[in-house]
PDB file of N, CA and C in Angstrom:
ATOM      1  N   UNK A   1      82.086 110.001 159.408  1.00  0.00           N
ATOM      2  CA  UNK A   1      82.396 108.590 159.318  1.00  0.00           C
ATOM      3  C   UNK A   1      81.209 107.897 158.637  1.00  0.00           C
ATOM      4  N   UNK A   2      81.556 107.257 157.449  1.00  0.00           N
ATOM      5  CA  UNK A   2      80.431 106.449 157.058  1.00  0.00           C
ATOM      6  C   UNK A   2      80.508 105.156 157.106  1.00  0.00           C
ATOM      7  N   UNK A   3      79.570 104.303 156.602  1.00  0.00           N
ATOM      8  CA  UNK A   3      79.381 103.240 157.320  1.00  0.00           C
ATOM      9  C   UNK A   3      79.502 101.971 155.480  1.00  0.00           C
ATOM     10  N   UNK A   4      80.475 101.041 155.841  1.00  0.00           N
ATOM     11  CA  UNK A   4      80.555 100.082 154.907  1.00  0.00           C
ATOM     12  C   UNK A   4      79.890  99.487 154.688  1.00  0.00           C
ATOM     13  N   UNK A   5      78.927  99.580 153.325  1.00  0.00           N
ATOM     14  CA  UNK A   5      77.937  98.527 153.014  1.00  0.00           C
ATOM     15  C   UNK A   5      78.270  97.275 151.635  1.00  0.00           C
ATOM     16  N   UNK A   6      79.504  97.285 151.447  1.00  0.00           N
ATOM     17  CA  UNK A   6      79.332  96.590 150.129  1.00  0.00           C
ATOM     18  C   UNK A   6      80.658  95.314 150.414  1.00  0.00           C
ATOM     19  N   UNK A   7      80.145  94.288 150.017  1.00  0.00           N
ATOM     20  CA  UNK A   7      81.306  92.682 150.515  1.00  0.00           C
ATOM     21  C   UNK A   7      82.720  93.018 149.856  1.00  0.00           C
ATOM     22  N   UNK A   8      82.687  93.725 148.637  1.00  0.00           N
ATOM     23  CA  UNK A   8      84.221  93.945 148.365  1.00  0.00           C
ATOM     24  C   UNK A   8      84.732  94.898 149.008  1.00  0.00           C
ATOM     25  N   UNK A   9      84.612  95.834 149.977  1.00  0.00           N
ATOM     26  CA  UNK A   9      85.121  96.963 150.572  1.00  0.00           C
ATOM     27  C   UNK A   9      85.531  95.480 152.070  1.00  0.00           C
ATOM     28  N   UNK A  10      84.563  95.060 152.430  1.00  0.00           N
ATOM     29  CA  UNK A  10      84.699  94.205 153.605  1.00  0.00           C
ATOM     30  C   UNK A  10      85.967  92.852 153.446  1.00  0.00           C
ATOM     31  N   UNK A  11      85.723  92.765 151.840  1.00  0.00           N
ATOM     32  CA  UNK A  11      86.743  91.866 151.662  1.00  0.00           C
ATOM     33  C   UNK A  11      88.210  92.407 151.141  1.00  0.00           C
ATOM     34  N   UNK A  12      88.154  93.302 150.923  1.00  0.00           N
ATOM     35  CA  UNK A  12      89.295  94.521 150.487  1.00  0.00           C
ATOM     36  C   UNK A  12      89.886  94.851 152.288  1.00  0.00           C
ATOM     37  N   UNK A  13      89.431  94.624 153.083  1.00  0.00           N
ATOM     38  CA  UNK A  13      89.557  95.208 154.678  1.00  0.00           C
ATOM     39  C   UNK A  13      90.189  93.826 155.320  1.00  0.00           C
ATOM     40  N   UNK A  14      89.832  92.943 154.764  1.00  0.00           N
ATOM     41  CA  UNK A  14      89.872  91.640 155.178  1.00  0.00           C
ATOM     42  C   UNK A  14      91.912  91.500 154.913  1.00  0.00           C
ATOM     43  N   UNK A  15      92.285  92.092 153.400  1.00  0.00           N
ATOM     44  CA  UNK A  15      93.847  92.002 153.087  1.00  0.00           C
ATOM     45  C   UNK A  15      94.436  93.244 154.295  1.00  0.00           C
ATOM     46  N   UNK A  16      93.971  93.936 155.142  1.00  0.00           N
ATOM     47  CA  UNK A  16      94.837  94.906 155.669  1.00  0.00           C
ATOM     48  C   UNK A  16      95.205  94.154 156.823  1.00  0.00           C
ATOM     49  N   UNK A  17      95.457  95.017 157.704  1.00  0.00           N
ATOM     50  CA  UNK A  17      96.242  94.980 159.100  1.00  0.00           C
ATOM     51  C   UNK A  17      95.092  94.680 160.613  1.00  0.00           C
ATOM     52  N   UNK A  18      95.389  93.667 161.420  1.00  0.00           N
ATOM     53  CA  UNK A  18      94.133  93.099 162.044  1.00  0.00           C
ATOM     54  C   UNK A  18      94.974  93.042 163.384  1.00  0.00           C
ATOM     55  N   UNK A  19      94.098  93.089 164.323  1.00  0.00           N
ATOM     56  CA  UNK A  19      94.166  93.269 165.633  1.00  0.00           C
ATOM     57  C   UNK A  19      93.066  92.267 166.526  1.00  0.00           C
ATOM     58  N   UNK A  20      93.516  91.361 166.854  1.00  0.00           N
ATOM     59  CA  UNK A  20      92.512  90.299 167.894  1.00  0.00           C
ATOM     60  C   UNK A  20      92.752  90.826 168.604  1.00  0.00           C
ATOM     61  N   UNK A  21      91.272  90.431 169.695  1.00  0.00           N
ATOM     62  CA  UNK A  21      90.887  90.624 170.864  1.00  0.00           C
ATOM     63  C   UNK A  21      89.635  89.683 171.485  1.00  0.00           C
ATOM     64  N   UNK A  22      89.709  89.830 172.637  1.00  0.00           N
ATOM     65  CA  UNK A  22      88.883  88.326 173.098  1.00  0.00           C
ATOM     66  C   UNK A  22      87.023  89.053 172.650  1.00  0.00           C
ATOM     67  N   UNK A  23      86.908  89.730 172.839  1.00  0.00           N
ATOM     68  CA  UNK A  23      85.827  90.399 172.425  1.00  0.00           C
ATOM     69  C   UNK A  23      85.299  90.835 170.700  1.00  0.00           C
ATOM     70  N   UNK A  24      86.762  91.065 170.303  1.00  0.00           N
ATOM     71  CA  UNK A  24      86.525  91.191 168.581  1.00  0.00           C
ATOM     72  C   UNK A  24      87.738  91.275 168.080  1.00  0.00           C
ATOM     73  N   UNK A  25      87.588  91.495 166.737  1.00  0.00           N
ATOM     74  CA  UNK A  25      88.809  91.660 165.991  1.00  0.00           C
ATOM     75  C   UNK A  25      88.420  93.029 165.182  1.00  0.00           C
ATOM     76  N   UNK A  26      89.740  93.673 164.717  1.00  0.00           N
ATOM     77  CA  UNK A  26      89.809  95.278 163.669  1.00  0.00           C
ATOM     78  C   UNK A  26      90.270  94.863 163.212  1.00  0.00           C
ATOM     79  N   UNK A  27      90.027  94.913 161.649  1.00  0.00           N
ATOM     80  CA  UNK A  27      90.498  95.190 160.661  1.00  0.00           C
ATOM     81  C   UNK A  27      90.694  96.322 159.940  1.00  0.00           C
ATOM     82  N   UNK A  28      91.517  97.365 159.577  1.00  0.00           N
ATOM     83  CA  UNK A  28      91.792  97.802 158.843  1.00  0.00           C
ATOM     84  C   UNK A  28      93.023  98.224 157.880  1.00  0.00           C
ATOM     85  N   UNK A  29      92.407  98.833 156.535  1.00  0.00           N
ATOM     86  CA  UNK A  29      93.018  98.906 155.410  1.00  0.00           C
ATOM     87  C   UNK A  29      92.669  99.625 155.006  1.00  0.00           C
ATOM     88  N   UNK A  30      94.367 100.793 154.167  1.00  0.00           N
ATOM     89  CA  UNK A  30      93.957 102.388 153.968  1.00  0.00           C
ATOM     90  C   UNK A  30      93.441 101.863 152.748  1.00  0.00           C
ATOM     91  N   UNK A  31      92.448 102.875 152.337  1.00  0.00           N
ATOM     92  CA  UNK A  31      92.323 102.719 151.067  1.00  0.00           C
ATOM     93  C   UNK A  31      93.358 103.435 149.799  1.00  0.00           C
ATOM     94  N   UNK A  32      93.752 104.545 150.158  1.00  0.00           N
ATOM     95  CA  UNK A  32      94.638 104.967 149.176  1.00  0.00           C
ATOM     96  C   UNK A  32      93.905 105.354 147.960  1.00  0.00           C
ATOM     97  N   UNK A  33      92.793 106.124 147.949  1.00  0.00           N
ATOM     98  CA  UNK A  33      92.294 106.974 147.001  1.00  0.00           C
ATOM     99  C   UNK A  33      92.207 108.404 147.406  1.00  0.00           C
ATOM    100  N   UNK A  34      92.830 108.862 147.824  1.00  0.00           N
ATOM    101  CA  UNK A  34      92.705 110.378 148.412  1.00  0.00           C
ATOM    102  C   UNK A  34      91.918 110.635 149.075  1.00  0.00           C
ATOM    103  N   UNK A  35      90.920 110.152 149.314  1.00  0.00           N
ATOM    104  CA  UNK A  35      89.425 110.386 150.609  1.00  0.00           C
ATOM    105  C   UNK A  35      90.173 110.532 151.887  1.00  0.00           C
ATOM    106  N   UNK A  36      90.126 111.462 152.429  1.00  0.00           N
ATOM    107  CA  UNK A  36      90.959 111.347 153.942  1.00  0.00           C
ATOM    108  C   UNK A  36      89.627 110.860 155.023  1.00  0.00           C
ATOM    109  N   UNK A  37      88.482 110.716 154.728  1.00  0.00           N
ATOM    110  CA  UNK A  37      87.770 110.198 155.836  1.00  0.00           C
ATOM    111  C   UNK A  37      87.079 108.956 156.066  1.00  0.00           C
ATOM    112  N   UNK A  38      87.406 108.373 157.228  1.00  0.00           N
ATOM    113  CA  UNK A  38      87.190 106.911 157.454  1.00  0.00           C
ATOM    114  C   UNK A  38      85.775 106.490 157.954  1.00  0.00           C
ATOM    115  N   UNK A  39      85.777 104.866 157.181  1.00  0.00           N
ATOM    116  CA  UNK A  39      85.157 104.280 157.183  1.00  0.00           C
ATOM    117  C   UNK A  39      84.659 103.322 158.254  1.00  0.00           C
ATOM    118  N   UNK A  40      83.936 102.543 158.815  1.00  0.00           N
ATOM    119  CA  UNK A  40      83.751 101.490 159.468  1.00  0.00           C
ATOM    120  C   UNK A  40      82.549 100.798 158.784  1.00  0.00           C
ATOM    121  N   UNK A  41      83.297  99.419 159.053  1.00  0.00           N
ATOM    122  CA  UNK A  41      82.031  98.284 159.056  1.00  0.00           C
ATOM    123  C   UNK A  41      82.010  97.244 159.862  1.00  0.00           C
ATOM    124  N   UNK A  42      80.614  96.474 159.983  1.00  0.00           N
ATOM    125  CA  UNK A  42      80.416  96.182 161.417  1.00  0.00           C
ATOM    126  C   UNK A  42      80.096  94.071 161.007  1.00  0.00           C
ATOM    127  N   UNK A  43      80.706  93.637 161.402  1.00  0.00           N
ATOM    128  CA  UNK A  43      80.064  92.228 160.738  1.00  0.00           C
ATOM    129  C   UNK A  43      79.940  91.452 162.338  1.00  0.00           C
ATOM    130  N   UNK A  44      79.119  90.425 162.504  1.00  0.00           N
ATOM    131  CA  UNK A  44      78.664  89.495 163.604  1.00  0.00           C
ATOM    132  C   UNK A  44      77.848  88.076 162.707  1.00  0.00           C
ATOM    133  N   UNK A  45      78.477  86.808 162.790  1.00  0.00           N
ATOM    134  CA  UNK A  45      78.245  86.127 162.426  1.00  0.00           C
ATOM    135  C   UNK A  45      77.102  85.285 162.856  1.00  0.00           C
ATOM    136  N   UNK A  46      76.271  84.093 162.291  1.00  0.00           N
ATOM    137  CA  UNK A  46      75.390  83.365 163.252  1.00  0.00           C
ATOM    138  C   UNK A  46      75.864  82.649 164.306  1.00  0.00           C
ATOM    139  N   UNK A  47      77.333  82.586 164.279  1.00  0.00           N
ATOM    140  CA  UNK A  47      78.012  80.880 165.033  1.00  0.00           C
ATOM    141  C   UNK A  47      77.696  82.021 166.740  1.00  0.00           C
ATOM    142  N   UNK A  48      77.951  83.272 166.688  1.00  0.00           N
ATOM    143  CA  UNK A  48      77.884  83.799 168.108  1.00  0.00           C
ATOM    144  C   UNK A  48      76.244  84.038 168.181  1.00  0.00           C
ATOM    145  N   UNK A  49      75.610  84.315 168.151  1.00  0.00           N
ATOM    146  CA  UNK A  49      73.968  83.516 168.083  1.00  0.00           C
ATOM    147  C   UNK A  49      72.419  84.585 167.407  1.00  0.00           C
ATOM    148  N   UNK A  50      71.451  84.132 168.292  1.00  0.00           N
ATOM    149  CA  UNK A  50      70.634  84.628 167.082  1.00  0.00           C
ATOM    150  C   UNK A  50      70.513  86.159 166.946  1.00  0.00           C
ATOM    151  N   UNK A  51      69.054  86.403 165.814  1.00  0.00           N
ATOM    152  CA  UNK A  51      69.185  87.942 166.046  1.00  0.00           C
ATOM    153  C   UNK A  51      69.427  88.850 167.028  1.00  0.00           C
ATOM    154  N   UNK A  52      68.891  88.239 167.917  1.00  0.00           N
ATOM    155  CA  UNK A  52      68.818  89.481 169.638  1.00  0.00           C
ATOM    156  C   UNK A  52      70.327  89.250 170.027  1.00  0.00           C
ATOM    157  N   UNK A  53      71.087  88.492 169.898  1.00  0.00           N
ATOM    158  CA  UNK A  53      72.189  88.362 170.256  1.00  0.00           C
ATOM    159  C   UNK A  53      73.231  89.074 169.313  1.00  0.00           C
ATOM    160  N   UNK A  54      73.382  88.953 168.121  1.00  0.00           N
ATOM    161  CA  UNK A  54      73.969  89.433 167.002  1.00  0.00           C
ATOM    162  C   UNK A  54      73.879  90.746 167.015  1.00  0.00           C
ATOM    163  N   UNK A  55      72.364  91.412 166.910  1.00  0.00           N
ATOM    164  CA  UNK A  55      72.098  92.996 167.700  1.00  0.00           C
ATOM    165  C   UNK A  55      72.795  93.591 168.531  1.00  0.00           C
ATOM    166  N   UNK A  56      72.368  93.078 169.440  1.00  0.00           N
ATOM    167  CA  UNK A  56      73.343  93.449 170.510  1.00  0.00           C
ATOM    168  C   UNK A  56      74.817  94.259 170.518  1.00  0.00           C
ATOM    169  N   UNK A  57      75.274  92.745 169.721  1.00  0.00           N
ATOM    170  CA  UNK A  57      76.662  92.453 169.619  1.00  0.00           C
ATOM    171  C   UNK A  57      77.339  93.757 168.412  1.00  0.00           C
ATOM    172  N   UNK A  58      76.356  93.964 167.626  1.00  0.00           N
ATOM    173  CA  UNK A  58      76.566  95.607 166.692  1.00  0.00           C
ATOM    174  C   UNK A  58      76.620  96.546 167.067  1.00  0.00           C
ATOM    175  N   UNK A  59      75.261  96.424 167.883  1.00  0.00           N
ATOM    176  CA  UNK A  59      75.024  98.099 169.083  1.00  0.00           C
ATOM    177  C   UNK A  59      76.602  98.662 169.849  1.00  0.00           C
ATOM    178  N   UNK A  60      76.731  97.027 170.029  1.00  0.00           N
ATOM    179  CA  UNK A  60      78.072  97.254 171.160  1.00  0.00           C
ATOM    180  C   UNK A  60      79.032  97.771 170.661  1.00  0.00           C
ATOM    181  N   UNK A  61      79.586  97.397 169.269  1.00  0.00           N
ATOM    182  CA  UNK A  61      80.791  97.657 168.304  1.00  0.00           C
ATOM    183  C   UNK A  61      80.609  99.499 167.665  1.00  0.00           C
ATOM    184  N   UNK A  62      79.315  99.921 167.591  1.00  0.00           N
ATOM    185  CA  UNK A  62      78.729 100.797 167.273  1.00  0.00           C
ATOM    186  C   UNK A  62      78.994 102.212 168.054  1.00  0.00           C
ATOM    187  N   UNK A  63      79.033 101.905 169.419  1.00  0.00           N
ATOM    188  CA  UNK A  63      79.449 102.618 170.671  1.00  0.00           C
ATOM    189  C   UNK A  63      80.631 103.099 170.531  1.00  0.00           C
ATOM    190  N   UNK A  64      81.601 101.721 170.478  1.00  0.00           N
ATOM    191  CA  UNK A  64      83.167 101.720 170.438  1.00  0.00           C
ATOM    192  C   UNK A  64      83.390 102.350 169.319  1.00  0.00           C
ATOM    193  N   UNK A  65      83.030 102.076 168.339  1.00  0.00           N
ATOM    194  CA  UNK A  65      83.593 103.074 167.231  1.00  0.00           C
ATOM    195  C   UNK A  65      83.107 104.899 166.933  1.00  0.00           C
ATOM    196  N   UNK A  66      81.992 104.816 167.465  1.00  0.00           N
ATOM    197  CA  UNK A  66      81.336 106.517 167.858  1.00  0.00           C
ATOM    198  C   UNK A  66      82.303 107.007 169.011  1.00  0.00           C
ATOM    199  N   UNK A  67      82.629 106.386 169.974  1.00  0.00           N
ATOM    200  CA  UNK A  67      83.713 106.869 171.194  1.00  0.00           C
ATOM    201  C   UNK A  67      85.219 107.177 170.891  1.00  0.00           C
ATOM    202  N   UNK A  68      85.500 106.344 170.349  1.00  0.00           N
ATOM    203  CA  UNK A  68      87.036 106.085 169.963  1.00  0.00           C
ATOM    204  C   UNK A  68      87.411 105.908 168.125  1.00  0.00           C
ATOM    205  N   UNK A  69      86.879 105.883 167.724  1.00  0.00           N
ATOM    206  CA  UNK A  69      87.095 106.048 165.882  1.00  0.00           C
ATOM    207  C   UNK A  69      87.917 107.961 165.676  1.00  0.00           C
ATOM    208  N   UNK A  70      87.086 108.168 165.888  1.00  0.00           N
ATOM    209  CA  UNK A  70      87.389 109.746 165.649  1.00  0.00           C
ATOM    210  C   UNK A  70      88.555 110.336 165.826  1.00  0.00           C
ATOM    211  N   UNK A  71      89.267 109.984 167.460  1.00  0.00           N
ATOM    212  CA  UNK A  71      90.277 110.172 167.239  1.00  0.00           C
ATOM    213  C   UNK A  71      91.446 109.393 167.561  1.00  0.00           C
ATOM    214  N   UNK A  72      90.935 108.068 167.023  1.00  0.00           N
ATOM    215  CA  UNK A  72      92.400 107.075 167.312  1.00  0.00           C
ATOM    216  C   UNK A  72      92.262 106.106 166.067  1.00  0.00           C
ATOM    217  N   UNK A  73      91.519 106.687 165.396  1.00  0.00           N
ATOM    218  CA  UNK A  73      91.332 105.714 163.911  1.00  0.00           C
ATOM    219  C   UNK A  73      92.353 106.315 162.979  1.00  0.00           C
ATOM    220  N   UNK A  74      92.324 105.780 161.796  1.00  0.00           N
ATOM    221  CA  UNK A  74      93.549 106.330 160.310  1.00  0.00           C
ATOM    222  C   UNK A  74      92.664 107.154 159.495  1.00  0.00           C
ATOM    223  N   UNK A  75      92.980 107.965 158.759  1.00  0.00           N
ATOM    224  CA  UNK A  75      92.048 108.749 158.459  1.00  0.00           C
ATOM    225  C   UNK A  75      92.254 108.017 156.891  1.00  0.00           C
ATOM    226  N   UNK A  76      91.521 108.356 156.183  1.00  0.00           N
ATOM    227  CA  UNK A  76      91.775 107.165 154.600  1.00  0.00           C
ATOM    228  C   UNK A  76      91.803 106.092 154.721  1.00  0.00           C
ATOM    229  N   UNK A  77      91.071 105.103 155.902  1.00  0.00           N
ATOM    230  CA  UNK A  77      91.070 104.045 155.900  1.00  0.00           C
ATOM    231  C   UNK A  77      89.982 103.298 156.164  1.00  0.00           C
ATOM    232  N   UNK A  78      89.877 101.920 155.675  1.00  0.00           N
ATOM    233  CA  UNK A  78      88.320 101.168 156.173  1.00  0.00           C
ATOM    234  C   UNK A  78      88.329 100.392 157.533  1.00  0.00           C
ATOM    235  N   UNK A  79      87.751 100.428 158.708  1.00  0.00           N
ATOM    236  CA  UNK A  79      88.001  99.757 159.641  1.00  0.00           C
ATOM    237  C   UNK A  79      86.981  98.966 160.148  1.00  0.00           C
ATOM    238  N   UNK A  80      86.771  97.571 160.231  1.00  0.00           N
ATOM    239  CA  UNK A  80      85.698  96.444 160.253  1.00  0.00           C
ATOM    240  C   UNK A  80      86.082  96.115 161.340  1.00  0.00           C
ATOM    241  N   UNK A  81      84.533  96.135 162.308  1.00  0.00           N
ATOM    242  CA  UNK A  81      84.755  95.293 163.694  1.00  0.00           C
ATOM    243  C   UNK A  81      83.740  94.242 163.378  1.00  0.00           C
ATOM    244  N   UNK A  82      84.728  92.752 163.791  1.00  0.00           N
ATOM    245  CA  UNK A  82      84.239  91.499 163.832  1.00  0.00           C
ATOM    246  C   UNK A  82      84.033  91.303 165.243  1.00  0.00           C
ATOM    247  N   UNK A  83      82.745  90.792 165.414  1.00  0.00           N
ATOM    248  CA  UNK A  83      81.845  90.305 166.813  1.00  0.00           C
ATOM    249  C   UNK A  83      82.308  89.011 166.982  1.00  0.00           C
ATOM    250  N   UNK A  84      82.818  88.693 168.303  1.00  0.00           N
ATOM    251  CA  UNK A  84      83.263  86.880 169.209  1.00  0.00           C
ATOM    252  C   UNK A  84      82.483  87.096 169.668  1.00  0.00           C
ATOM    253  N   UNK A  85      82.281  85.591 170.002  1.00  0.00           N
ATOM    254  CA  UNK A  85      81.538  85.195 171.340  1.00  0.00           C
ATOM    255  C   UNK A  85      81.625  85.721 172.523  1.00  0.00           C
ATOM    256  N   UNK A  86      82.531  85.782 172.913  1.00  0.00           N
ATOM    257  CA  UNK A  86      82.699  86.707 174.287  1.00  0.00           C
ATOM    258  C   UNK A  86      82.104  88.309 174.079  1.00  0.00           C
ATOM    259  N   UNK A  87      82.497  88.706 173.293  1.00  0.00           N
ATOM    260  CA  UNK A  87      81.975  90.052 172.948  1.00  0.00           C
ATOM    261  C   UNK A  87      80.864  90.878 174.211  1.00  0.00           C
ATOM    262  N   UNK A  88      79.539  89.860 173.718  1.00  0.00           N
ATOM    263  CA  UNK A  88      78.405  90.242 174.532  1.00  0.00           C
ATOM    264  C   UNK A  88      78.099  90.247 175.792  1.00  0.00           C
ATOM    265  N   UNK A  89      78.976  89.199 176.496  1.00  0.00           N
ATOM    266  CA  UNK A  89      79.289  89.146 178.187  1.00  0.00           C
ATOM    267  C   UNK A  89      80.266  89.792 178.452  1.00  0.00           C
ATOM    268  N   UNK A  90      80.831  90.455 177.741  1.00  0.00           N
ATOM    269  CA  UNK A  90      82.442  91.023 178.196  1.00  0.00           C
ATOM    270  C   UNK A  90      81.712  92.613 179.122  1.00  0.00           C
ATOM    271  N   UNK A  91      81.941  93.279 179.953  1.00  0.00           N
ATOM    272  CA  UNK A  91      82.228  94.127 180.542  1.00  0.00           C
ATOM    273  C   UNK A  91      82.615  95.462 179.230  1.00  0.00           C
ATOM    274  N   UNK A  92      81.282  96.252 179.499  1.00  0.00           N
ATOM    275  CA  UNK A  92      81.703  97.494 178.189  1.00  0.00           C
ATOM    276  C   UNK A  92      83.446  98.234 178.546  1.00  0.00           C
ATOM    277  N   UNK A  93      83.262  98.364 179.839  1.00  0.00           N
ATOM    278  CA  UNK A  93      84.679  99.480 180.159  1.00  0.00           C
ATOM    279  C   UNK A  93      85.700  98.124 179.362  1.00  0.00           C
ATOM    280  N   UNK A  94      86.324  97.018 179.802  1.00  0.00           N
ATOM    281  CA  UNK A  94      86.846  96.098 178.923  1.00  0.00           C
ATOM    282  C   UNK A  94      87.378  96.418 177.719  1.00  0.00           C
ATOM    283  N   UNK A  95      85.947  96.101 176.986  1.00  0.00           N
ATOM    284  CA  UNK A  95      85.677  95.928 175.360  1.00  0.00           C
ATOM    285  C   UNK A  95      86.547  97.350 174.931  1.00  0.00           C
ATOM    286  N   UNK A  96      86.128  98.764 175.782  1.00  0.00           N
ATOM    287  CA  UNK A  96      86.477  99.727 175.372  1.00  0.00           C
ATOM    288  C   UNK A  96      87.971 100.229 175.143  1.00  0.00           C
ATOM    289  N   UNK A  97      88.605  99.474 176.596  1.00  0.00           N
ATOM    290  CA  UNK A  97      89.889  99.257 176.651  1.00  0.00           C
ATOM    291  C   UNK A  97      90.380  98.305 175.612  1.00  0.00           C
ATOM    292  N   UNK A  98      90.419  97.417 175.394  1.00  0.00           N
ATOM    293  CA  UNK A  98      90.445  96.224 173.855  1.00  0.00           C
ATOM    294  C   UNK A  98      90.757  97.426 172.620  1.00  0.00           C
ATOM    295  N   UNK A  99      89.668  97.688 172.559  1.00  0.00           N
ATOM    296  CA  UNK A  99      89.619  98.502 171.504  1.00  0.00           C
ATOM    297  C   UNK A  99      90.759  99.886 171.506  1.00  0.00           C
ATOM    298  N   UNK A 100      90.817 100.935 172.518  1.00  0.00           N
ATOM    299  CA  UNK A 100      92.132 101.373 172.073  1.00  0.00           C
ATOM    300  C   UNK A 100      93.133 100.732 171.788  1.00  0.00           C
ATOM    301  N   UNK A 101      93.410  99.553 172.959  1.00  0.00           N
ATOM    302  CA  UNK A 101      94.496  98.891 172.380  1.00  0.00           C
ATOM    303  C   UNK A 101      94.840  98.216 171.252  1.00  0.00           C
ATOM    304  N   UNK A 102      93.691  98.203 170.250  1.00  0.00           N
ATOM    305  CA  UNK A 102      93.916  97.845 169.191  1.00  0.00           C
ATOM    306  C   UNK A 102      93.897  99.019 168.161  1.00  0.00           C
ATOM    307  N   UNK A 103      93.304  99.807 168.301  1.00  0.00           N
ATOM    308  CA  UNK A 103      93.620 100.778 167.758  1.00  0.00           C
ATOM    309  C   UNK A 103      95.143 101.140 167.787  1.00  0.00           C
ATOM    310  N   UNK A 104      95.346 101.495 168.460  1.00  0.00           N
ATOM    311  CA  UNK A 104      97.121 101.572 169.042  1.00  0.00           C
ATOM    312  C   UNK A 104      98.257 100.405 168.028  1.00  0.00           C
ATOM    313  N   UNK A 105      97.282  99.415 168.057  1.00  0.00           N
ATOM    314  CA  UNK A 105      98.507  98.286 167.492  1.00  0.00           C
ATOM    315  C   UNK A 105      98.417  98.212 165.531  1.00  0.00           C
ATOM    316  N   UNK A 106      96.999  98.457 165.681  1.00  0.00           N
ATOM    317  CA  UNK A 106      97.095  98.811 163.755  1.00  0.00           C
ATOM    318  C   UNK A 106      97.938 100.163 163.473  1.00  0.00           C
ATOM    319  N   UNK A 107      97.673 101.102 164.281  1.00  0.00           N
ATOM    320  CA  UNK A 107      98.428 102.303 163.520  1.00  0.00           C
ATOM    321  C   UNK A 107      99.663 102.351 163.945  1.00  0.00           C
ATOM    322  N   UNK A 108     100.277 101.696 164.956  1.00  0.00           N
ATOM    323  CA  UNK A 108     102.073 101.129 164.765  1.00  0.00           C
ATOM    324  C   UNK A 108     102.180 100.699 163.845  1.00  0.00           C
ATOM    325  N   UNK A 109     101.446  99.360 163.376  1.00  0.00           N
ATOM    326  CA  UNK A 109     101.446  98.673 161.787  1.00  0.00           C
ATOM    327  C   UNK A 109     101.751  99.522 161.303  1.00  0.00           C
ATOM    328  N   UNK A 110     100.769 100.789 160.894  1.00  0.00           N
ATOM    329  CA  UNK A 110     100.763 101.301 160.342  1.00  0.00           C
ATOM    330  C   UNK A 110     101.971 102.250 159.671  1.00  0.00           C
ATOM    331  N   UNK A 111     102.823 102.530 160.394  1.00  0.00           N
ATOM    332  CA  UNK A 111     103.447 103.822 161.241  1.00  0.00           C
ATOM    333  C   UNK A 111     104.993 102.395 160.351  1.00  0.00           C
ATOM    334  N   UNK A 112     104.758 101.363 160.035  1.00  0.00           N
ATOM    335  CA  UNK A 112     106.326 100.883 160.093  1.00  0.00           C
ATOM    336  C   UNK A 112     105.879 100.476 158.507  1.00  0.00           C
ATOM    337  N   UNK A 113     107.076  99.926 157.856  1.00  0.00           N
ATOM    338  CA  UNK A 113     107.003  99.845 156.593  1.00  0.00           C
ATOM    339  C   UNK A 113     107.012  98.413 156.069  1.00  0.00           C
TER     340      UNK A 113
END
């Protein structure tokens, strides 16, 4: 799994299939170049707060996607976790649960035409 560094891949992720959650949002979008192995990228804005907080708030998304990417992610696809406010007070077991369940709801997307 590698890791998204460039604003048009993030903004290319931004047109796919998205999943809220009180803790964050997924985005992803296959890419459709034959690469079967997926991507993540990690964004946290200033409005949820400063560096030590924003940190945090990556570390946390960082976890979730090392735990659960592997095998509940799309394979050929880019998947961006956006950091809320709640995010950082939320309860990890939570967040973790959030997150399959969103996993679960992009690749139904996925799965229909």
């Amino acid at each position: 799994m590698t890791t998204i560094t460039r604003r048009r891949d993030f903004l290319a992720a931004n047109a796919g299939r998205r999943a809220a959650m009180s803790g964050f949002v997924l985005l992803m979008h296959p890419r459709g170049d034959g690469d079967s192995g997926m991507r993540v990228g990690y964004t946290v804005t200033k409005k949820i707060g400063n560096a030590v907080v924003r940190n945090r708030m990556k570390r946390r998304l960082r976890a979730l996607a090392r735990d659960l990417l592997p095998n509940g992610g799309v394979a050929g696809a880019d998947h961006v976790l956006i950091g809320r406010a709640g995010g950082v007070e939320r309860d990890f077991a939570a967040l973790r649960a959030e997150f399959a369940k969103a996993l679960r709801k992009v690749t139904q997307q996925q799965a229909k035409p």
